[in-house]
PDB file of N, CA and C in Angstrom:
ATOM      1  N   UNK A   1      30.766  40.892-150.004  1.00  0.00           N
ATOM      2  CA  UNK A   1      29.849  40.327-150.962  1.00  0.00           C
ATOM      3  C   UNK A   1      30.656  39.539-151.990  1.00  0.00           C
ATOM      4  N   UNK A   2      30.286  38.384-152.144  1.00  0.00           N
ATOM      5  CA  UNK A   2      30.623  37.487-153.590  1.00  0.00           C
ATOM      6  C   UNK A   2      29.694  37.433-154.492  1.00  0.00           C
ATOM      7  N   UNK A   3      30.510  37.158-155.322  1.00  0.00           N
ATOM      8  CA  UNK A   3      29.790  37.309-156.858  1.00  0.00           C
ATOM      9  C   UNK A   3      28.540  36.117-156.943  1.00  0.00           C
ATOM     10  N   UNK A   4      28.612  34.919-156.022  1.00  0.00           N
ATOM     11  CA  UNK A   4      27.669  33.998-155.665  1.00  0.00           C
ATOM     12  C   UNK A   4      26.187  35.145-155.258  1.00  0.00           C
ATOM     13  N   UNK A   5      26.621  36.023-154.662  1.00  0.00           N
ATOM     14  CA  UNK A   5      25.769  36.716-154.216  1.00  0.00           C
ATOM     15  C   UNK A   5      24.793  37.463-154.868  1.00  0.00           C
ATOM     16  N   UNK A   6      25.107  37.629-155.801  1.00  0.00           N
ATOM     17  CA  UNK A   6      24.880  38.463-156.907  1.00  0.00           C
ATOM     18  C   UNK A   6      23.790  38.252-157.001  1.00  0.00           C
ATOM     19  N   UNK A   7      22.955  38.550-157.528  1.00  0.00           N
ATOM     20  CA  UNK A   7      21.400  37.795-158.545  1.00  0.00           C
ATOM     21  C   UNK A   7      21.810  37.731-160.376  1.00  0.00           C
ATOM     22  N   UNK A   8      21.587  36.928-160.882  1.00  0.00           N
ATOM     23  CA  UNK A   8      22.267  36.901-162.259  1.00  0.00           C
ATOM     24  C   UNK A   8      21.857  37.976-162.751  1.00  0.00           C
ATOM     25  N   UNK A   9      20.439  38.743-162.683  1.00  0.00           N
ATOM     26  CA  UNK A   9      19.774  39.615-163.601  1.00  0.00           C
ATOM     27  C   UNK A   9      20.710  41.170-163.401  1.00  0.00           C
ATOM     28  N   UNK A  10      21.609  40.895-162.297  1.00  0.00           N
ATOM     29  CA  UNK A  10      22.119  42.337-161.935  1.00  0.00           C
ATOM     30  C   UNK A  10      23.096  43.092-162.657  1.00  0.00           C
ATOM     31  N   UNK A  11      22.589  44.116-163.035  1.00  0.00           N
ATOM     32  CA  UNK A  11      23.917  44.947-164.229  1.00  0.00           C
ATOM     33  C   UNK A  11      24.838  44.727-163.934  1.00  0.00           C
ATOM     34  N   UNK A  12      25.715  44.548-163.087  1.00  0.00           N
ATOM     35  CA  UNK A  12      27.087  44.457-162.933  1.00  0.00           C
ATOM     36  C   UNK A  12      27.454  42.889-163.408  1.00  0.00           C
ATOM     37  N   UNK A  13      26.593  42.214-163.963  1.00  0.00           N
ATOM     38  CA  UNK A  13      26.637  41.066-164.355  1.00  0.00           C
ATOM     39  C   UNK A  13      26.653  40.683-165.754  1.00  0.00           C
ATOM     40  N   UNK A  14      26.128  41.737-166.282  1.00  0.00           N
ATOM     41  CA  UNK A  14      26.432  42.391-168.055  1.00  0.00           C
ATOM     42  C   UNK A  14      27.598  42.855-168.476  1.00  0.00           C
ATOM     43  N   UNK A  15      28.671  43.185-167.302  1.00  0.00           N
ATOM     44  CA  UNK A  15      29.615  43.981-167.605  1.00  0.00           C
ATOM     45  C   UNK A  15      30.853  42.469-168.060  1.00  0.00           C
ATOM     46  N   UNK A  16      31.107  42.908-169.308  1.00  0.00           N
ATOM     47  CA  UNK A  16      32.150  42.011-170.132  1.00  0.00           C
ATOM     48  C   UNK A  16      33.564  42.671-170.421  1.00  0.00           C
ATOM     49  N   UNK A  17      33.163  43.784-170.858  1.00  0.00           N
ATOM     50  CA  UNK A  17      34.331  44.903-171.361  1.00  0.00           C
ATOM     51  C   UNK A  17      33.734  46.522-171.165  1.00  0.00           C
ATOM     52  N   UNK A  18      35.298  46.861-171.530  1.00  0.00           N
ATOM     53  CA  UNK A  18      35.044  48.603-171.581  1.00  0.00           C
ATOM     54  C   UNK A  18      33.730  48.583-172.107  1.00  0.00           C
ATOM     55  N   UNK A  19      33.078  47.968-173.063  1.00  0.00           N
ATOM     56  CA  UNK A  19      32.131  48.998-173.649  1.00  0.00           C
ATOM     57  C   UNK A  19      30.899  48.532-173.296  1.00  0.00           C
ATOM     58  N   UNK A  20      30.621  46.921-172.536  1.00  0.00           N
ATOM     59  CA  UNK A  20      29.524  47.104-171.916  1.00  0.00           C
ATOM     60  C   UNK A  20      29.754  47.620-170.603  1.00  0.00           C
ATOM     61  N   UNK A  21      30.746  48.160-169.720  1.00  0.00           N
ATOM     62  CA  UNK A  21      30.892  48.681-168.691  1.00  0.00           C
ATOM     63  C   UNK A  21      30.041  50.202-169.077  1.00  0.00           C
ATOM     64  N   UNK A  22      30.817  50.453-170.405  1.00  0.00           N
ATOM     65  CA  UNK A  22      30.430  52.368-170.819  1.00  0.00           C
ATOM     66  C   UNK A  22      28.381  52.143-171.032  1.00  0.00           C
ATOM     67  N   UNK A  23      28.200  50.802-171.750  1.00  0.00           N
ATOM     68  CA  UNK A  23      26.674  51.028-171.506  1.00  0.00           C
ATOM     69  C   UNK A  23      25.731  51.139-170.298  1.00  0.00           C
ATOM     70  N   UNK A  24      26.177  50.400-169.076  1.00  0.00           N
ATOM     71  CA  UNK A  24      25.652  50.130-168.095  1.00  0.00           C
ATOM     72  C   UNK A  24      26.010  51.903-167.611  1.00  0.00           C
ATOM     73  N   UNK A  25      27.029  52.325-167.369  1.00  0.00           N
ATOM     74  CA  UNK A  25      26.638  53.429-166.746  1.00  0.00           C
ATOM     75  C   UNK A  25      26.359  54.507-167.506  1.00  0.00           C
ATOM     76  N   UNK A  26      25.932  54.453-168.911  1.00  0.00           N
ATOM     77  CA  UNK A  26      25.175  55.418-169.553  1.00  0.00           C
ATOM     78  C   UNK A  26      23.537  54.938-169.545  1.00  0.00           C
ATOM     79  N   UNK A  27      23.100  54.279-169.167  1.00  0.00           N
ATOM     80  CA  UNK A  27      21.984  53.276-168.931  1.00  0.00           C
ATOM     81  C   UNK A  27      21.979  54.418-167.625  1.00  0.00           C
ATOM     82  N   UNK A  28      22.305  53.621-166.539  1.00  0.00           N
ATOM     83  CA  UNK A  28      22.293  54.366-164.938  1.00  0.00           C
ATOM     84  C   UNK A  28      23.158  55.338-164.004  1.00  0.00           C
ATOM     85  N   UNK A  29      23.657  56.850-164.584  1.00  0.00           N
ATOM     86  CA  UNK A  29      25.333  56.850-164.369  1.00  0.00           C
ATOM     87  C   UNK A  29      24.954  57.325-162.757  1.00  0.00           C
ATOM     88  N   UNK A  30      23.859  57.465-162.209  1.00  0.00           N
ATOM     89  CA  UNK A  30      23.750  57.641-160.415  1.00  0.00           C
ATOM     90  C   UNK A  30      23.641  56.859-159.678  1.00  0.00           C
ATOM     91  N   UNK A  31      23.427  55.625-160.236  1.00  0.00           N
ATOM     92  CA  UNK A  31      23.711  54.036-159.550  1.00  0.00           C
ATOM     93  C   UNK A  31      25.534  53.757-159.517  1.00  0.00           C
ATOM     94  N   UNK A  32      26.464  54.115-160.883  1.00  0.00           N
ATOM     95  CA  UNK A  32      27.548  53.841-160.736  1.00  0.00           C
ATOM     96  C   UNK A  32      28.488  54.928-160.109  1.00  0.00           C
ATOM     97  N   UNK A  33      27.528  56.211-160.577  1.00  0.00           N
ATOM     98  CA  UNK A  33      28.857  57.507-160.243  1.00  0.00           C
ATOM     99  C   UNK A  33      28.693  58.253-159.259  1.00  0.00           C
ATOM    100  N   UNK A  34      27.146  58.171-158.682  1.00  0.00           N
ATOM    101  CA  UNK A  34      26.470  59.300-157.864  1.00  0.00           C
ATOM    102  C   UNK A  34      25.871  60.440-158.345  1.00  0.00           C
ATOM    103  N   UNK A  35      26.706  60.185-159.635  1.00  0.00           N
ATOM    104  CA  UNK A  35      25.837  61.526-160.815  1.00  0.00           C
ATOM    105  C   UNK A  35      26.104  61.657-161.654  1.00  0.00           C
ATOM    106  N   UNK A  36      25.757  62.527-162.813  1.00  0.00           N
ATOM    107  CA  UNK A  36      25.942  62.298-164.368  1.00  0.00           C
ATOM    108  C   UNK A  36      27.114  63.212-164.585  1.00  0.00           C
ATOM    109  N   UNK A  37      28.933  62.875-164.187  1.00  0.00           N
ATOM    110  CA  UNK A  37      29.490  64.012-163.821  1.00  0.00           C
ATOM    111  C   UNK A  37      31.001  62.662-164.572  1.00  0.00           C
ATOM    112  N   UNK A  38      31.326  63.375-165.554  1.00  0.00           N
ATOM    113  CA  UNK A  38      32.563  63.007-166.134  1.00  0.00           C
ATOM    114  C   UNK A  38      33.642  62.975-165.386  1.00  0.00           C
ATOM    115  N   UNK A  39      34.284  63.766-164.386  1.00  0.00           N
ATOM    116  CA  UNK A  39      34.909  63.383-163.429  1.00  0.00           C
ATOM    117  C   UNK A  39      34.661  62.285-162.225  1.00  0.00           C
ATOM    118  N   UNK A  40      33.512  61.833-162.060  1.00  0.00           N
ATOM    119  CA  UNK A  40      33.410  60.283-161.302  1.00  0.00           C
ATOM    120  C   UNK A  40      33.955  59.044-162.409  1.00  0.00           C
ATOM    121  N   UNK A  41      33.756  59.748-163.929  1.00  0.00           N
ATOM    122  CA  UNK A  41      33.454  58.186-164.518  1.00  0.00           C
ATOM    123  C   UNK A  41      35.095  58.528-164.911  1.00  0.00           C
ATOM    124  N   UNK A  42      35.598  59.363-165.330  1.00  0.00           N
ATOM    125  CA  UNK A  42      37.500  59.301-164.823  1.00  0.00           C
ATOM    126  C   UNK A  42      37.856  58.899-163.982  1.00  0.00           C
ATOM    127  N   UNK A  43      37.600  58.820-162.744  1.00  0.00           N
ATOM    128  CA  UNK A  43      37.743  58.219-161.415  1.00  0.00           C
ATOM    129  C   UNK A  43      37.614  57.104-161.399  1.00  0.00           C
ATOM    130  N   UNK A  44      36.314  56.503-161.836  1.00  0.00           N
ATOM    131  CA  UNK A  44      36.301  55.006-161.678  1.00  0.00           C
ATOM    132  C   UNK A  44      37.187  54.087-162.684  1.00  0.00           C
ATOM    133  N   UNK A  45      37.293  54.899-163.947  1.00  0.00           N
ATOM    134  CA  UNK A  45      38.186  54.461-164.635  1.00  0.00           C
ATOM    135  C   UNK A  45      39.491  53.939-164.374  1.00  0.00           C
ATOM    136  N   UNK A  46      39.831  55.262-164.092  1.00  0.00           N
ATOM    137  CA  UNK A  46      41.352  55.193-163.149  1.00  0.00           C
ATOM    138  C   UNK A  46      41.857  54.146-161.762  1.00  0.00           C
ATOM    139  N   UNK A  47      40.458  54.258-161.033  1.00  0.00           N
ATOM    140  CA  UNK A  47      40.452  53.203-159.790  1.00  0.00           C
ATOM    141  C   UNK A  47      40.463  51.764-160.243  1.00  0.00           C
ATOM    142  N   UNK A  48      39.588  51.394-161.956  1.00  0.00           N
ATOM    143  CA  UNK A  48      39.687  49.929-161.860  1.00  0.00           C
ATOM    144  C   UNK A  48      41.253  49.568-162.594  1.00  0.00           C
ATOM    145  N   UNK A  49      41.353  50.525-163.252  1.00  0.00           N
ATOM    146  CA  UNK A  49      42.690  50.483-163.988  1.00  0.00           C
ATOM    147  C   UNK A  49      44.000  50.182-162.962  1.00  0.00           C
ATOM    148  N   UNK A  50      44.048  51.289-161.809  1.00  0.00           N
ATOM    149  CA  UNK A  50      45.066  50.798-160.710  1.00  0.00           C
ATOM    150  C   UNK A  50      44.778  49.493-160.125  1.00  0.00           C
ATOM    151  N   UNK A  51      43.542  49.114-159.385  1.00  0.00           N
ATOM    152  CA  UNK A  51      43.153  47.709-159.163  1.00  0.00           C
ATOM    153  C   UNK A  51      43.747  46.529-160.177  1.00  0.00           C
ATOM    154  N   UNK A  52      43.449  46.960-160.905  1.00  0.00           N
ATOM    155  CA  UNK A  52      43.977  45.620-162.229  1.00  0.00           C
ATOM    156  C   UNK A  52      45.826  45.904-161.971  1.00  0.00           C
ATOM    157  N   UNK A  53      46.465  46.809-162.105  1.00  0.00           N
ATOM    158  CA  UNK A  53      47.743  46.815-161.384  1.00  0.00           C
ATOM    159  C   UNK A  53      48.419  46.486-160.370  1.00  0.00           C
ATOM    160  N   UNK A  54      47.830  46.947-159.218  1.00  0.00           N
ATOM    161  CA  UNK A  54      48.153  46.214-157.747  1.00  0.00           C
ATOM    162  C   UNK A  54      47.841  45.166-157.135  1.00  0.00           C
ATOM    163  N   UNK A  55      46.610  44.709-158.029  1.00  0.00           N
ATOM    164  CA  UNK A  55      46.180  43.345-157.592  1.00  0.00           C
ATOM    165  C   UNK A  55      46.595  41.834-158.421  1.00  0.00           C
ATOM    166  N   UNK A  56      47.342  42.569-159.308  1.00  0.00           N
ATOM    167  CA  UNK A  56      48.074  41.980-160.571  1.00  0.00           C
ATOM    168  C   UNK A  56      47.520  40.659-161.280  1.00  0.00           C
ATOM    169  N   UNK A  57      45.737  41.706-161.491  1.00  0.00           N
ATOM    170  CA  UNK A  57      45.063  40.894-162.472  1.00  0.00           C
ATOM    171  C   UNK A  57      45.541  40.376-163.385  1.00  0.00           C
ATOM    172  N   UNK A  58      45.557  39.009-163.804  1.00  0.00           N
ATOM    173  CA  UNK A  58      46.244  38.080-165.312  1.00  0.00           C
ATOM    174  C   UNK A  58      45.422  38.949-166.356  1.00  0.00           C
ATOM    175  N   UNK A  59      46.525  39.406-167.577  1.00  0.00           N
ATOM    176  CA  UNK A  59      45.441  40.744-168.662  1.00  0.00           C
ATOM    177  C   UNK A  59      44.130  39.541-168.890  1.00  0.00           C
ATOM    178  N   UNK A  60      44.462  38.175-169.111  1.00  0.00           N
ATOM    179  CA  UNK A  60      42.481  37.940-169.914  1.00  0.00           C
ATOM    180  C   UNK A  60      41.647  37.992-169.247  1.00  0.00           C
ATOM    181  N   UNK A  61      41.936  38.247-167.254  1.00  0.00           N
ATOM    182  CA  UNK A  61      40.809  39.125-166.499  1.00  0.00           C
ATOM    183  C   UNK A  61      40.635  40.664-166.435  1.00  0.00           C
ATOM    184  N   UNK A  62      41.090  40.956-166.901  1.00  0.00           N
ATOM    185  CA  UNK A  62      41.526  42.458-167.043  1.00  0.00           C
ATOM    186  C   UNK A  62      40.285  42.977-168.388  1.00  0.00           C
ATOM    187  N   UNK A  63      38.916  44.184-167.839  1.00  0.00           N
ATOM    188  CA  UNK A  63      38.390  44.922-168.626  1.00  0.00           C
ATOM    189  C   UNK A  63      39.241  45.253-169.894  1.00  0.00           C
ATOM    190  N   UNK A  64      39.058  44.831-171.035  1.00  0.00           N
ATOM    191  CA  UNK A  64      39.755  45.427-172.689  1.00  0.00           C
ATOM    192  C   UNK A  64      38.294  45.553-173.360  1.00  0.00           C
ATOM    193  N   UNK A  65      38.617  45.606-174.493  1.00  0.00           N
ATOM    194  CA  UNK A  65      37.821  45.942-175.648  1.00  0.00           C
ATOM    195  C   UNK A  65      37.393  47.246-176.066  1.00  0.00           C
ATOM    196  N   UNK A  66      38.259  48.235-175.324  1.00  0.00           N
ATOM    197  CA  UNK A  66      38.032  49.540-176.042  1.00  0.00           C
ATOM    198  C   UNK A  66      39.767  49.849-175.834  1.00  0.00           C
ATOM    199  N   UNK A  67      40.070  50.315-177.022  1.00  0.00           N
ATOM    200  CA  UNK A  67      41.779  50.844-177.243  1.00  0.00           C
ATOM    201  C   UNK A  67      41.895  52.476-176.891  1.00  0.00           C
ATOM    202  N   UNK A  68      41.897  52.575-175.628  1.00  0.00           N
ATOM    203  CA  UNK A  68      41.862  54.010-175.045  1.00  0.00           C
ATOM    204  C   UNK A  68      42.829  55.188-175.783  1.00  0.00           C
ATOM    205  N   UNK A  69      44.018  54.445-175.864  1.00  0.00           N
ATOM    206  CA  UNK A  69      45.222  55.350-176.174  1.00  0.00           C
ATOM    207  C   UNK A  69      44.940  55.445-178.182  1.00  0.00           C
ATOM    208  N   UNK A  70      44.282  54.861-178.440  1.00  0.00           N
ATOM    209  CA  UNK A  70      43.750  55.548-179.719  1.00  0.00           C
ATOM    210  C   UNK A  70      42.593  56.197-180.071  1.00  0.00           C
ATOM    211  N   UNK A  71      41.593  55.789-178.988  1.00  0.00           N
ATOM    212  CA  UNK A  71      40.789  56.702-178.941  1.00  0.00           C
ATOM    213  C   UNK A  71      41.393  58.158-178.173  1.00  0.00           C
ATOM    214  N   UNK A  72      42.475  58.586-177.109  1.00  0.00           N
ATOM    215  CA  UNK A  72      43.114  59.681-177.282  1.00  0.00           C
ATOM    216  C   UNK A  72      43.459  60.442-178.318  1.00  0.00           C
ATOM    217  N   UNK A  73      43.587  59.204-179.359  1.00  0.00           N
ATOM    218  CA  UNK A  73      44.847  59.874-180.685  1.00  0.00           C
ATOM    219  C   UNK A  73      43.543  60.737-181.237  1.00  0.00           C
ATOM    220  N   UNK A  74      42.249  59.848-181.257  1.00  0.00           N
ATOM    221  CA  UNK A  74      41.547  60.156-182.174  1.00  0.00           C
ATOM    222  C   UNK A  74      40.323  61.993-181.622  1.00  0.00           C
ATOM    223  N   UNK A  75      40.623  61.901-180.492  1.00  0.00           N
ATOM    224  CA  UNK A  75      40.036  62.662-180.197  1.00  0.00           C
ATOM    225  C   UNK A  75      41.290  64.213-179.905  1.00  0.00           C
ATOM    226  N   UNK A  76      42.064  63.686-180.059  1.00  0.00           N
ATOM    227  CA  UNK A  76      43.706  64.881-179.867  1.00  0.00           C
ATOM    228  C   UNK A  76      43.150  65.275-181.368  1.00  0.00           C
ATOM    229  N   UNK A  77      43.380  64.845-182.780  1.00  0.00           N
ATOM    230  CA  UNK A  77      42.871  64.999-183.874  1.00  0.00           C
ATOM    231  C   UNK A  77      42.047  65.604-183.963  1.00  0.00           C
ATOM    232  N   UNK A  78      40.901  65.312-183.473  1.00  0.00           N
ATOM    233  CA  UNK A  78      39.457  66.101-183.767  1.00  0.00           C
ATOM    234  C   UNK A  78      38.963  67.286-183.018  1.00  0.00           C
ATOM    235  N   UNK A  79      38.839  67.379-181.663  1.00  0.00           N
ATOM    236  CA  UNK A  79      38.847  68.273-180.458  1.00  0.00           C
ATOM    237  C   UNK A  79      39.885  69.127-180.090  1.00  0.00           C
ATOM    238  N   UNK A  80      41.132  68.732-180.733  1.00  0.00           N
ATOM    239  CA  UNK A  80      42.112  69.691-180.075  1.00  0.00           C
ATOM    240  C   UNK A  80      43.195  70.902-180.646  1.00  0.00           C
ATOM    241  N   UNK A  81      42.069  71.254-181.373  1.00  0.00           N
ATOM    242  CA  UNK A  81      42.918  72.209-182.793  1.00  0.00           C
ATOM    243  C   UNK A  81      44.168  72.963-181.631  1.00  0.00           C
ATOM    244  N   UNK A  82      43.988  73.319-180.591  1.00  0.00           N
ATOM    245  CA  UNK A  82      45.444  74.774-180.258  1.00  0.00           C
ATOM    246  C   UNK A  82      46.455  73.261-179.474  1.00  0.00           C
ATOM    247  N   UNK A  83      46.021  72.288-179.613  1.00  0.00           N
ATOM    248  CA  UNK A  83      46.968  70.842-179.431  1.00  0.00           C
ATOM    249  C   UNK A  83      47.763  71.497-178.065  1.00  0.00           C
ATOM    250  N   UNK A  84      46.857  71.409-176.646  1.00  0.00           N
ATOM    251  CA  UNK A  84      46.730  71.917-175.710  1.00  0.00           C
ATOM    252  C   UNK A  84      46.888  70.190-174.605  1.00  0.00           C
ATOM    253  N   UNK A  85      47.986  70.027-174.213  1.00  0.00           N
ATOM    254  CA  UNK A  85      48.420  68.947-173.120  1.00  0.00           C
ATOM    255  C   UNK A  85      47.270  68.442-172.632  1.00  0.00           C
ATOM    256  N   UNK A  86      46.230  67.775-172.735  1.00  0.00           N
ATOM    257  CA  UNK A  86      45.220  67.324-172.368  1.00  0.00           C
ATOM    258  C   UNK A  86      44.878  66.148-172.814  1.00  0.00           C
ATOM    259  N   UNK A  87      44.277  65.292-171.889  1.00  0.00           N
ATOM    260  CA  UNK A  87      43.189  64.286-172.135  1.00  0.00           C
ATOM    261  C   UNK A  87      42.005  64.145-172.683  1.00  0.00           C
ATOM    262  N   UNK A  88      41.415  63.276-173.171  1.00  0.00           N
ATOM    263  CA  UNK A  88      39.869  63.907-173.719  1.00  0.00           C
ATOM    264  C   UNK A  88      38.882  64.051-172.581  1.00  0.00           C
ATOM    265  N   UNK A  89      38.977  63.451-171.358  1.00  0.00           N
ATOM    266  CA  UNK A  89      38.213  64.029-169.900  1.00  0.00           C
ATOM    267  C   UNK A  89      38.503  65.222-170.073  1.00  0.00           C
ATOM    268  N   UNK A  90      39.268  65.859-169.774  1.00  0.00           N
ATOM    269  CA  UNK A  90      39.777  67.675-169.807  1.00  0.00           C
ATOM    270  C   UNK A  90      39.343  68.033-171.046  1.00  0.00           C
ATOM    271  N   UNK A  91      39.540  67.946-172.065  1.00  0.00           N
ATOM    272  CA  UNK A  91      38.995  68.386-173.168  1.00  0.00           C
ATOM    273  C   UNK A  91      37.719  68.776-173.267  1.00  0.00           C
ATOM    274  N   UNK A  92      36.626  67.583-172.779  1.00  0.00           N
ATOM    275  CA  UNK A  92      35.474  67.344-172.242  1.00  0.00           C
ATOM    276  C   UNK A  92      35.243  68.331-171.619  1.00  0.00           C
ATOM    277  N   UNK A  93      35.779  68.480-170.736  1.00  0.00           N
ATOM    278  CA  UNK A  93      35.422  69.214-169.756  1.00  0.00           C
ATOM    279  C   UNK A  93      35.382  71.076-170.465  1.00  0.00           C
ATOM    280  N   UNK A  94      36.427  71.398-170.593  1.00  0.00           N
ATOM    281  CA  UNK A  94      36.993  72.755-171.581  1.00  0.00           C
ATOM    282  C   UNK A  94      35.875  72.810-172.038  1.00  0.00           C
ATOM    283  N   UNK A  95      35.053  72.329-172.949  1.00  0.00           N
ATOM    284  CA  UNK A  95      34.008  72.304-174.471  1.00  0.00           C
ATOM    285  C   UNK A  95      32.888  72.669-173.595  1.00  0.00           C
ATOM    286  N   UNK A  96      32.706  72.055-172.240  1.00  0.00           N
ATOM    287  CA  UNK A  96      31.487  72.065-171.836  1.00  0.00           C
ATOM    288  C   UNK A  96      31.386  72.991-170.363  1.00  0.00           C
ATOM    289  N   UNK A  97      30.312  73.094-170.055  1.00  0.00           N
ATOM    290  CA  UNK A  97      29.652  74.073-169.241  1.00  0.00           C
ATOM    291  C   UNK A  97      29.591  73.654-167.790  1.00  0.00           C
ATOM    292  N   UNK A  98      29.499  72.058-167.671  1.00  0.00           N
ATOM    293  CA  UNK A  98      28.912  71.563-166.786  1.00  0.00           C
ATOM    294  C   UNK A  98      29.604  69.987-166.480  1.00  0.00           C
ATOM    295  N   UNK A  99      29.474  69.103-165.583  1.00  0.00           N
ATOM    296  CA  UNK A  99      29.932  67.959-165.464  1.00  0.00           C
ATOM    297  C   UNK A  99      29.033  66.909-166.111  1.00  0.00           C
ATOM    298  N   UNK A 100      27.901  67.577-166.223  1.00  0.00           N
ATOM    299  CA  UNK A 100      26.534  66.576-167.076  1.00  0.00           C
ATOM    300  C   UNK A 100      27.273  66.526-168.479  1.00  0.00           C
ATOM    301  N   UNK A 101      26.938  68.029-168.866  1.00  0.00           N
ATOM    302  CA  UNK A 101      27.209  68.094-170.274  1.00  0.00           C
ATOM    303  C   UNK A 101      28.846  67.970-170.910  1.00  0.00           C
ATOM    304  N   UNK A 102      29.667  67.638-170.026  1.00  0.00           N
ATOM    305  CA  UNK A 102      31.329  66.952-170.367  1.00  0.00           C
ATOM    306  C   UNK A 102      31.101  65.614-170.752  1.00  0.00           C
ATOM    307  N   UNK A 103      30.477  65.006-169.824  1.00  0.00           N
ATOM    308  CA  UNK A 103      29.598  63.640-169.906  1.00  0.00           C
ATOM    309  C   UNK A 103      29.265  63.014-171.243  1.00  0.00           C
ATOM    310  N   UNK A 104      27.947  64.078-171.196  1.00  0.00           N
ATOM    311  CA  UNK A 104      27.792  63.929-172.595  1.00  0.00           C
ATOM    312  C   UNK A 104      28.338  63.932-173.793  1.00  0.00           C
ATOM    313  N   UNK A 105      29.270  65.066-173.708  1.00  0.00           N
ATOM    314  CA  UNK A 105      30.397  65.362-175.125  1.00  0.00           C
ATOM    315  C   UNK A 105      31.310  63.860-175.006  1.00  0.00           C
ATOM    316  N   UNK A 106      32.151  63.569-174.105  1.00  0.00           N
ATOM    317  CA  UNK A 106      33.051  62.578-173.791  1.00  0.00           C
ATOM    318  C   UNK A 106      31.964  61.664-174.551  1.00  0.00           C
ATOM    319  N   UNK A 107      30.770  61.007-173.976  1.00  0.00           N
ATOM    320  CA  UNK A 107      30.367  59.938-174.720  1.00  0.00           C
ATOM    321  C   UNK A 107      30.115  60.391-176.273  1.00  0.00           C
ATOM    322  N   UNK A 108      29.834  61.500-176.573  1.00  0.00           N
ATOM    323  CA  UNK A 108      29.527  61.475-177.974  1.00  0.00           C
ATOM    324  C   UNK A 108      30.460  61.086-179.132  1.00  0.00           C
ATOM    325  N   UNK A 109      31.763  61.390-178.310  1.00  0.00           N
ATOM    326  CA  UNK A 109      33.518  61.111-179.149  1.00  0.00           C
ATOM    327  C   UNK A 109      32.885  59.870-179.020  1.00  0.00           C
ATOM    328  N   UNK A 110      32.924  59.571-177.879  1.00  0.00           N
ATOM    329  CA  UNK A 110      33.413  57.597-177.669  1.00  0.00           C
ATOM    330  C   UNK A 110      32.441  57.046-178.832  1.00  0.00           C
ATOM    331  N   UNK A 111      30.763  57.373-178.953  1.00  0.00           N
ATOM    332  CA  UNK A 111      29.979  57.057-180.026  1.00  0.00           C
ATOM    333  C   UNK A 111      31.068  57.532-181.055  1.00  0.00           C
ATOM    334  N   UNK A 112      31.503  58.564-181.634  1.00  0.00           N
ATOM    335  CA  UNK A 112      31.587  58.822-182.955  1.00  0.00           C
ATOM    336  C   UNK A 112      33.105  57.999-183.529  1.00  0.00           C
ATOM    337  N   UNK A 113      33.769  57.891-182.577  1.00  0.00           N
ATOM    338  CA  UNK A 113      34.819  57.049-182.325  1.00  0.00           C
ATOM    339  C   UNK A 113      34.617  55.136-182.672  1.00  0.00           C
ATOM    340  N   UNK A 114      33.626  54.173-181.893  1.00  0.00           N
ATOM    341  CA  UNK A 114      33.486  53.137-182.012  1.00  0.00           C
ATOM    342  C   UNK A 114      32.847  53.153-183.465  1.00  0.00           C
ATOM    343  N   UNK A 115      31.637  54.346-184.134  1.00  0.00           N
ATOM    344  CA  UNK A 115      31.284  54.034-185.464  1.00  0.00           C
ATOM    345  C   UNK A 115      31.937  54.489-186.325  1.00  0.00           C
ATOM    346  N   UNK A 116      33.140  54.892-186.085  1.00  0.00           N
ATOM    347  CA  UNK A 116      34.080  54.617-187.331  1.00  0.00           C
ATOM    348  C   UNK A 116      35.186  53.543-187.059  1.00  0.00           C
ATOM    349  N   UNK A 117      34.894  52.882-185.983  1.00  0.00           N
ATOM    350  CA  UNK A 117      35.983  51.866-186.181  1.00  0.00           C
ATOM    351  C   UNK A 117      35.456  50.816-186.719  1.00  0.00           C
ATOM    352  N   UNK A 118      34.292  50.545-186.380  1.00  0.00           N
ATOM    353  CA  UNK A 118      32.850  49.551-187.264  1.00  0.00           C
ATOM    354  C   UNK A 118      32.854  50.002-188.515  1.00  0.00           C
ATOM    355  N   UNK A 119      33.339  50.909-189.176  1.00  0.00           N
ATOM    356  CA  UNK A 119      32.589  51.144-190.209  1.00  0.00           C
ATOM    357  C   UNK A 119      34.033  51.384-191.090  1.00  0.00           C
ATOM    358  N   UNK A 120      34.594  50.782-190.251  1.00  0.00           N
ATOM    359  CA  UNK A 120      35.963  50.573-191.112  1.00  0.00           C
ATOM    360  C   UNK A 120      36.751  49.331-191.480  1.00  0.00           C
TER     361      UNK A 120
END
């Protein structure tokens, strides 16, 4: 399939950056992930991230607009009082019960995270 192919109206056609990528699959996450499960959306993360490596995307094609490794800092800070070798996926995960509800926590950082960078 080419992107000719596409139909313009199609979500994957909204996707500009990290953070309209993070809306589209909080919009639909069983169209992108198979399910509402924080370990697919680590996965896909990780898969476009290696893609952009091996395929040795030029960076101004390359997904940006969210600064991951400070949103780590910021969530190591807030979530991780016994400062326990982890990611905020794992962290996520630890806090919560379920792969839905990791999901959920993970996006709630990422919300509480982008409105203080707006609001700074």
């Amino acid at each position: 399939m080419n992107r000719a192919d596409v139909p313009a109206d199609a979500p994957v056609n909204k996707i500009v950056n990290w953070p309209s990528f993070f809306d589209q699959i909080r919009r639909r996450p069983a169209m992108w992930l198979g399910s509402t499960s924080l370990t697919a959306l680590q996965n896909l993360i990780s898969g476009i991230s290696l893609a952009e490596y091996l395929y040795d995307v030029p960076a101004e094609k390359q997904l940006a607009g969210f600064p991951f490794d400070e949103f780590e800092r910021w969530v190591e800070e807030r979530s991780n009082p016994e400062r326990l070798s982890l990611n905020s996926f794992s962290l996520a995960r630890r806090a919560s019960d379920s792969e839905e509800a990791a999901f959920t926590t993970w996006f709630g950082w990422y919300d509480r995270f982008q409105g203080e960078r707006v609001d700074t």
